[in-house]
Protein backbone atom coordinates (compact mmCIF):
# COMPACT_ATOMS: atom_id res chain seq x y z
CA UNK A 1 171.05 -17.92 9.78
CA UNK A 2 174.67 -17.67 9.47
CA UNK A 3 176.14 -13.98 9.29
CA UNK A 4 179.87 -13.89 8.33
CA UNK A 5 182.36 -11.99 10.65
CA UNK A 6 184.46 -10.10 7.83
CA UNK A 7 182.49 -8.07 5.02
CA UNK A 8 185.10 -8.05 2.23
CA UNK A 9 184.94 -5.06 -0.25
CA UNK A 10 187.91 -5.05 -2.74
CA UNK A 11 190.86 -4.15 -0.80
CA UNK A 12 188.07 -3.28 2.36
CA UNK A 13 188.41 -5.80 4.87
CA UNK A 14 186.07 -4.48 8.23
CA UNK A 15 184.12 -6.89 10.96
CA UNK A 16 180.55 -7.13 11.03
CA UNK A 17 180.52 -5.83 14.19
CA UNK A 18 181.78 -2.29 13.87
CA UNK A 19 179.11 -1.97 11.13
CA UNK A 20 176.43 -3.13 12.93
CA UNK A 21 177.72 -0.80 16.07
CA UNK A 22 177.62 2.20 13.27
CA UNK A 23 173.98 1.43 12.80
CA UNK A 24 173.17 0.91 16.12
CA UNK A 25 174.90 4.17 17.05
CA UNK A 26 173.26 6.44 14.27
CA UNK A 27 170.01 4.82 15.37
CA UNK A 28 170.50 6.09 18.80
CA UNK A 29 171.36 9.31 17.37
CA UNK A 30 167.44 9.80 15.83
CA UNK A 31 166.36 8.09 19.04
CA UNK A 32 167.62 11.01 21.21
CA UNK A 33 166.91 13.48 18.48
CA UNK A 34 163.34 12.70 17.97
CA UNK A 35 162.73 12.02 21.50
CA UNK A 36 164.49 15.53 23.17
CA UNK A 37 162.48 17.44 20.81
CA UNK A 38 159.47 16.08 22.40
CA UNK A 39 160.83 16.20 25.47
CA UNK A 40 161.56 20.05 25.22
CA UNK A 41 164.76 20.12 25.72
CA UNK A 42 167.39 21.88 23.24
CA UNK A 43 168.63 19.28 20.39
CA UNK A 44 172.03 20.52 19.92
CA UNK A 45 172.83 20.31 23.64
CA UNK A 46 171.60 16.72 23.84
CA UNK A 47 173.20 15.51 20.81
CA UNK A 48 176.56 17.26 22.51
CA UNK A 49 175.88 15.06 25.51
CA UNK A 50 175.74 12.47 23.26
CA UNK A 51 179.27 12.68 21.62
CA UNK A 52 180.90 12.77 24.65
CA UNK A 53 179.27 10.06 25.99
CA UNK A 54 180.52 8.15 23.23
CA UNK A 55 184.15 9.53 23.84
CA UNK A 56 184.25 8.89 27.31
CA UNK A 57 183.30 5.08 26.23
CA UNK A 58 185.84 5.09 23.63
CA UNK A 59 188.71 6.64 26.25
CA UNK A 60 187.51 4.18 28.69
CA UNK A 61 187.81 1.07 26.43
CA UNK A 62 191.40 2.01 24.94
CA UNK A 63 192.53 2.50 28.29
CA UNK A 64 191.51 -0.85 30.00
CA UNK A 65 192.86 -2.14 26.16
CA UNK A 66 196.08 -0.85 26.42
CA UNK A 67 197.18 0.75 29.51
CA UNK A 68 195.84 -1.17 32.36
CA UNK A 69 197.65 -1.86 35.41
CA UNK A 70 195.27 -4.52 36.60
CA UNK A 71 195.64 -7.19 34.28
CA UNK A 72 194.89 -9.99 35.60
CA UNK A 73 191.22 -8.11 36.46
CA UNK A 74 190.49 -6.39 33.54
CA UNK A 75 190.98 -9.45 31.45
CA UNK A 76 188.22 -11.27 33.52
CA UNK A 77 186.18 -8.12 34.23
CA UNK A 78 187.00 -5.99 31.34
CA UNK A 79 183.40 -5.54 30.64
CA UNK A 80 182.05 -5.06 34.04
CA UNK A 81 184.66 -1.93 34.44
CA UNK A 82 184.26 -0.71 31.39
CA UNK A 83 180.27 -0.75 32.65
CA UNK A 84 181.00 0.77 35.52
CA UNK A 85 183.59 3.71 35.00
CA UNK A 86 181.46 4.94 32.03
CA UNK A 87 177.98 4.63 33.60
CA UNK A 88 179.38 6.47 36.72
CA UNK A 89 181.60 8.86 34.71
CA UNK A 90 178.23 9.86 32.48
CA UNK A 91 175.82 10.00 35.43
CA UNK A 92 177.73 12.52 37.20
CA UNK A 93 178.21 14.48 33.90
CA UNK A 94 174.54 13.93 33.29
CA UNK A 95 173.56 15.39 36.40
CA UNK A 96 175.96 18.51 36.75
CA UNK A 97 174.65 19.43 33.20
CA UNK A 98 171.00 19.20 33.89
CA UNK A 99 171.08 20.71 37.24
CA UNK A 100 173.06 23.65 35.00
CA UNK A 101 170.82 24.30 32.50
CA UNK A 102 167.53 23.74 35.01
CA UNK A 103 166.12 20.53 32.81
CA UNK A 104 164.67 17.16 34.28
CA UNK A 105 167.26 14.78 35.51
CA UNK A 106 165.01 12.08 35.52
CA UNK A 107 163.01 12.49 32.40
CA UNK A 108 166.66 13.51 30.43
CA UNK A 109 167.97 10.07 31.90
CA UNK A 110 164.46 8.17 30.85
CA UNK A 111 165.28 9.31 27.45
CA UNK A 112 169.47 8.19 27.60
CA UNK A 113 168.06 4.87 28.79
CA UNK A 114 166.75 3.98 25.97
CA UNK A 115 169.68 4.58 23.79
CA UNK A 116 171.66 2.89 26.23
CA UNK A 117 169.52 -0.03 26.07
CA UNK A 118 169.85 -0.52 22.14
CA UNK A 119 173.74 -0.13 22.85
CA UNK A 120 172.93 -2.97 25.83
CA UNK A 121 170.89 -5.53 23.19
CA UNK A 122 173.49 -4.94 20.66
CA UNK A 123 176.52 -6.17 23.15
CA UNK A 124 174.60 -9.24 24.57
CA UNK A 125 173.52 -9.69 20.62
CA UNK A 126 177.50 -10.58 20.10
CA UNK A 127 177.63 -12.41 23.07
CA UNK A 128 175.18 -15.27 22.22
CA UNK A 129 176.89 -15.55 18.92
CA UNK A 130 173.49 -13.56 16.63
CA UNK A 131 170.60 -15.37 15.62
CA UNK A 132 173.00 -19.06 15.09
CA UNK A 133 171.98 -19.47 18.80
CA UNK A 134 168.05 -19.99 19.42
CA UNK A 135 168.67 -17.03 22.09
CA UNK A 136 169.83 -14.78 19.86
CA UNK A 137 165.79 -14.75 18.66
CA UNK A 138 164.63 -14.97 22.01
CA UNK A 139 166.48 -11.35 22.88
CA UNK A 140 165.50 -9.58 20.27
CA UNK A 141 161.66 -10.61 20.65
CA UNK A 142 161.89 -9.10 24.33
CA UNK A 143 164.07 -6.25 23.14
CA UNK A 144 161.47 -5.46 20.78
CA UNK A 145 158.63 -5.79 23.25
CA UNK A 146 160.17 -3.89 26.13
CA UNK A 147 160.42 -1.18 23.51
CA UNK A 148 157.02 -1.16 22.32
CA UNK A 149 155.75 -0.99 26.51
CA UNK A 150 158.04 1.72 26.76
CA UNK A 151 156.93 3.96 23.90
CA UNK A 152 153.59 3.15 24.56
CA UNK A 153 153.50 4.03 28.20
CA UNK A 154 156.35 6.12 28.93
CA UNK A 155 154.50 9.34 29.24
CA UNK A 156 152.36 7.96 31.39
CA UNK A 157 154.68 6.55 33.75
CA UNK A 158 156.85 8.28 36.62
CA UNK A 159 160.28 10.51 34.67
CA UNK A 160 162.74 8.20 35.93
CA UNK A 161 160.65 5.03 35.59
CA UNK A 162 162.49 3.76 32.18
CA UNK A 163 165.84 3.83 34.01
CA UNK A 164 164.72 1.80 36.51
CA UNK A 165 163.34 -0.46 33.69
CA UNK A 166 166.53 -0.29 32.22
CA UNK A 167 168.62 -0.89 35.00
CA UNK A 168 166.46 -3.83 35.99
CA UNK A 169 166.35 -5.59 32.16
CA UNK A 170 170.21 -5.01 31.84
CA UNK A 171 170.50 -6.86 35.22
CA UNK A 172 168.08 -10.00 33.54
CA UNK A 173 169.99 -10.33 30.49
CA UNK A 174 173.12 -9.92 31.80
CA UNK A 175 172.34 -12.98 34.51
CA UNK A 176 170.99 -14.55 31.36
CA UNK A 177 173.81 -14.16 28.94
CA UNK A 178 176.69 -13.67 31.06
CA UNK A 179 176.62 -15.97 34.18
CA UNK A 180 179.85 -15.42 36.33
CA UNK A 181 179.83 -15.58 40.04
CA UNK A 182 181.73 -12.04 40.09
CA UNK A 183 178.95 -10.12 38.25
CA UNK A 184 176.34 -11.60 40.88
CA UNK A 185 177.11 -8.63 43.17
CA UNK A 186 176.72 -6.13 39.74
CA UNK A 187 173.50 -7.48 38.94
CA UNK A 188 172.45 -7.24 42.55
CA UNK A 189 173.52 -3.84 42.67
CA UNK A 190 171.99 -2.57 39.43
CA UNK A 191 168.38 -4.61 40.68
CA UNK A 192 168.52 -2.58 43.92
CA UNK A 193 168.86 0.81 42.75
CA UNK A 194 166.77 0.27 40.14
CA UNK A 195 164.10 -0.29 43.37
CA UNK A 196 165.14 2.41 45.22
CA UNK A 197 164.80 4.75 42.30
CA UNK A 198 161.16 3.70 41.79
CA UNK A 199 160.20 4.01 45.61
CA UNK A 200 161.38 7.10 45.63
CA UNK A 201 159.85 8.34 42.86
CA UNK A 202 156.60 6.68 43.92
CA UNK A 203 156.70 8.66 47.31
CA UNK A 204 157.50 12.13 45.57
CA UNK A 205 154.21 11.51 43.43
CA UNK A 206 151.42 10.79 45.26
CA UNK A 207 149.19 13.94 44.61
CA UNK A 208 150.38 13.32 40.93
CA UNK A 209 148.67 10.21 41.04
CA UNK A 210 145.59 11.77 41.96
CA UNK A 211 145.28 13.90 38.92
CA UNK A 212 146.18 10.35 36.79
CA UNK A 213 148.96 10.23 34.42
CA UNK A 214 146.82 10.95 31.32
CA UNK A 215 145.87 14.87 33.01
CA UNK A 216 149.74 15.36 33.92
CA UNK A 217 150.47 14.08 30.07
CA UNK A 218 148.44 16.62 28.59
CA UNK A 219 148.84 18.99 31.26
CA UNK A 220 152.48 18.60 30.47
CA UNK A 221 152.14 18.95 26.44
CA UNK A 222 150.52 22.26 27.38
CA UNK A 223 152.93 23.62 29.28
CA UNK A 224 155.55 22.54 26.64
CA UNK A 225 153.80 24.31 23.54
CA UNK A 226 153.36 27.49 25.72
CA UNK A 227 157.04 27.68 26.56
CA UNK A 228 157.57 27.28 22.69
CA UNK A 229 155.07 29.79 22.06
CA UNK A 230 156.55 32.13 24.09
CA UNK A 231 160.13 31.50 22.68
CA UNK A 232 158.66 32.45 19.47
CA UNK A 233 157.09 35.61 20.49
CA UNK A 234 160.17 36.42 22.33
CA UNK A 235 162.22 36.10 19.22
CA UNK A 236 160.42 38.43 17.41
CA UNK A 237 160.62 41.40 19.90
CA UNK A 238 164.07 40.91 19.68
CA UNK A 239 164.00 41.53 16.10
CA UNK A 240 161.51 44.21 16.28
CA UNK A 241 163.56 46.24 19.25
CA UNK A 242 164.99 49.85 17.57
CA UNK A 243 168.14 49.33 19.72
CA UNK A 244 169.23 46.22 17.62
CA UNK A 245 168.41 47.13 14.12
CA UNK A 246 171.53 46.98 11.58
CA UNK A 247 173.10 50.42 10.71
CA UNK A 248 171.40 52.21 13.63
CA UNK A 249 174.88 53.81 14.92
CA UNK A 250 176.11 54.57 11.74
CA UNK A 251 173.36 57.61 11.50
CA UNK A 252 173.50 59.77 14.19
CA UNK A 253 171.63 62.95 12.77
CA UNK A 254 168.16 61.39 13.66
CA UNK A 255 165.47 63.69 14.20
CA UNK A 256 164.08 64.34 17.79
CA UNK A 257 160.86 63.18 17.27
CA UNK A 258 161.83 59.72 15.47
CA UNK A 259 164.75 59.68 18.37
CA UNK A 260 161.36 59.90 21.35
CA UNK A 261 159.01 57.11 19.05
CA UNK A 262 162.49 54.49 19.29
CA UNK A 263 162.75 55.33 22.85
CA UNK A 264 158.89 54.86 23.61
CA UNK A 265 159.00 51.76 20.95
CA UNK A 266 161.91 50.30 23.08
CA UNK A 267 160.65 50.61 26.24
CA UNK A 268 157.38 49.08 25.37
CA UNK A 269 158.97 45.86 24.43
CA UNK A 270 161.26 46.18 27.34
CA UNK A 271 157.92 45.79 29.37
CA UNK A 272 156.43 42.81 27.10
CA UNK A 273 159.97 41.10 27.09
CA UNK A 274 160.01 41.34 31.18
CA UNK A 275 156.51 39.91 30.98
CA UNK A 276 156.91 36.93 28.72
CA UNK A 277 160.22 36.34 30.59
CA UNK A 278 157.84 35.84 33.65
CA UNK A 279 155.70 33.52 31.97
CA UNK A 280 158.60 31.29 30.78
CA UNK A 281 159.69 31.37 34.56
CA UNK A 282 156.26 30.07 35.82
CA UNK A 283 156.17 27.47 32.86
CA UNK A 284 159.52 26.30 33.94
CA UNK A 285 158.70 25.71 37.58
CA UNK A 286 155.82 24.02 36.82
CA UNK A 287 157.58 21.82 34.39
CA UNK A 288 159.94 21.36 37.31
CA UNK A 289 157.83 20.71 39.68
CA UNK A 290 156.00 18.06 37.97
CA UNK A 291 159.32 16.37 37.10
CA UNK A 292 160.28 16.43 40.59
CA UNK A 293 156.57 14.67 41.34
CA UNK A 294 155.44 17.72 43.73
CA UNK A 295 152.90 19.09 40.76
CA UNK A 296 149.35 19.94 41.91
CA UNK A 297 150.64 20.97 45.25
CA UNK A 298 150.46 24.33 46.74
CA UNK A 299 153.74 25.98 47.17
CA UNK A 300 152.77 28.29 50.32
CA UNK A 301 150.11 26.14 52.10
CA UNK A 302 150.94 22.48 51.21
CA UNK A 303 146.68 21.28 49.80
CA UNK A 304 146.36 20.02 46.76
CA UNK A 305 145.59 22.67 43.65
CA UNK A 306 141.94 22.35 42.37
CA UNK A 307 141.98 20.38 39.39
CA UNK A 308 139.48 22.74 37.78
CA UNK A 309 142.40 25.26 38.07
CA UNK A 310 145.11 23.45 36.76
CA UNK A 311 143.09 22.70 33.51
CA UNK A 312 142.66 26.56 33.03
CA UNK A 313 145.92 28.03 33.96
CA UNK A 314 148.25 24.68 34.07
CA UNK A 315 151.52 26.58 35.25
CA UNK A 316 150.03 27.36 38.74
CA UNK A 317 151.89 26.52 41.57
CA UNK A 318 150.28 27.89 43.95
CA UNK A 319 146.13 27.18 44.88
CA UNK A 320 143.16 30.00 44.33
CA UNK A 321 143.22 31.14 47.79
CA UNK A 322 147.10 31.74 48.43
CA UNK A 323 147.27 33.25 45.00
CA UNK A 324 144.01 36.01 45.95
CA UNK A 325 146.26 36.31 49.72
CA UNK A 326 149.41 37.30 48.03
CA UNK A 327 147.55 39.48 45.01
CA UNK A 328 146.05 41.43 47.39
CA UNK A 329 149.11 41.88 49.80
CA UNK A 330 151.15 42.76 46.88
């Protein structure tokens, strides 16, 4: 199958490549879309992410292009650095963002894996010369595979299992497609932290593994379409509150008793705004918690929560007898 390298339009002359790089790229733009919405996290601060991950690789690749002072390395290991700058570069932005606005680290970076890995397949794609090599089949038939495992078990793996995944396929193909003695100690590198990550994970997890991953899945959805709910009913008490409505301060010759009813009406959802702010705080730290692997464990005394209990009121972090202790102190 022989695809040419020029697409000739009238006076449009453009490589195959950049167009195929478009698609690739808007693809990973759904990917992340679809996927951060049912994730939980907010859309429009994702996609953000997004853009400038794609200008940092852009500022990156211009740079090592044009203005390198390291020749005689970049020209043999202009793709390794390039790898490396911008996957360091974005890791650090990923995790000073996160930690910012309080979301997973791990299941945010499960979700940027995946993109990355199209943008991965789509680089090695080039490299074997497309489908006029036998190989070029033979990657997309385990791209397309590994994809499938993924989507099929990925919430019922570990957050911060697909990275691993990814770092450890990336470290396979690249052997595969790009065998130079100097990336040896790359592949190595990316193999071993991909490890680490997963032991470490592991150990954070083990109560979680009690409950199975199919009770913290739906456990999780739960918690997810609470904190929505709540959102929701938040929004509207905004809307309802007196304070806010358009035009109040233009009339200030109210009548007492209308003035008492918006000061009663505002301080009732004062109360049920403080309350539902509460709830979204539980949600959040159990969502948290069960990112960070420590869900189903008691935050004062250390046992394991009762199952039974987590099924009824899934945002407990705490277990039945250290929640009575501190209700009654309080």
């Amino acid at each position: 199958m022989n695809i040419p390298g020029i697409i000739n339009l009238s006076i449009l002359h453009f490589p195959v490549h950049y167009l195929i790089y478009t698609l690739v790229g808007l693809a990973a733009l759904f990917l992340i879309w679809r996927e951060a919405v049912k994730d939980g996290f907010d859309r429009e601060r994702v996609l953000d992410l997004y853009f400038i991950s794609l200008v940092l690789l852009g500022v990156f690749y211009y740079l090592l292009k044009y203005y390198s002072f390291y020749d005689y390395f970049v020209e043999k290991n202009s793709g390794l650095l390039l790898v490396t700058l911008f996957g360091g570069s974005t890791l650090l932005i990923y995790r000073h963002m996160t930690s910012k606005w309080k979301w997973s680290f791990y299941r945010f970076l499960d979700i940027f894996s995946l993109v990355y890995f199209i943008l991965a397949v789509a680089a090695f794609y080039f490299k074997v010369g497309g489908f006029q090599e036998p190989r070029g089949y033979i990657l997309l038939g385990v791209f397309i595979t590994a994809y499938l495992l993924v989507f099929a078990f990925r919430n019922r793996i570990l957050s911060g299992a697909v990275f691993s995944i990814f770092l450890l396929l990336v470290a396979i193909f690249g052997q595969l497609f790009y065998q130079q003695k100097q990336h040896l100690i790359f592949y190595f590198s990316l193999i071993t932290i991909s490890m680490v990550n997963l032991v470490f994970r592991s150990k954070r997890s083990m109560v979680q593994k009690k409950l199975g991953f199919d009770f913290i899945a739906r456990v999780r959805g739960m918690l997810l379409s609470k904190d929505k709910r709540l959102k929701s009913e938040q929004q509207k008490l905004t809307e309802e509150d007196p304070y806010l409505k358009e035009g109040r301060t233009m009339d200030n010759a109210e009548e007492m008793d209308e003035a008492i009813l918006e000061d009663r009406a505002k301080v009732e959802i004062d109360i049920k705004k403080q309350s539902i702010e509460s709830m979204q705080d539980q949600v959040k730290k159990a969502l948290g918690k069960m990112e960070k692997g420590e869900y189903g464990v008691c935050e004062t005394c250390g046992q394991q929560i009762d199952k039974a209990r987590l099924e009824v009121y899934p945002e407990a972090t705490k277990c039945l007898e250290c929640a009575r202790e501190e209700s009654a102190q309080s």
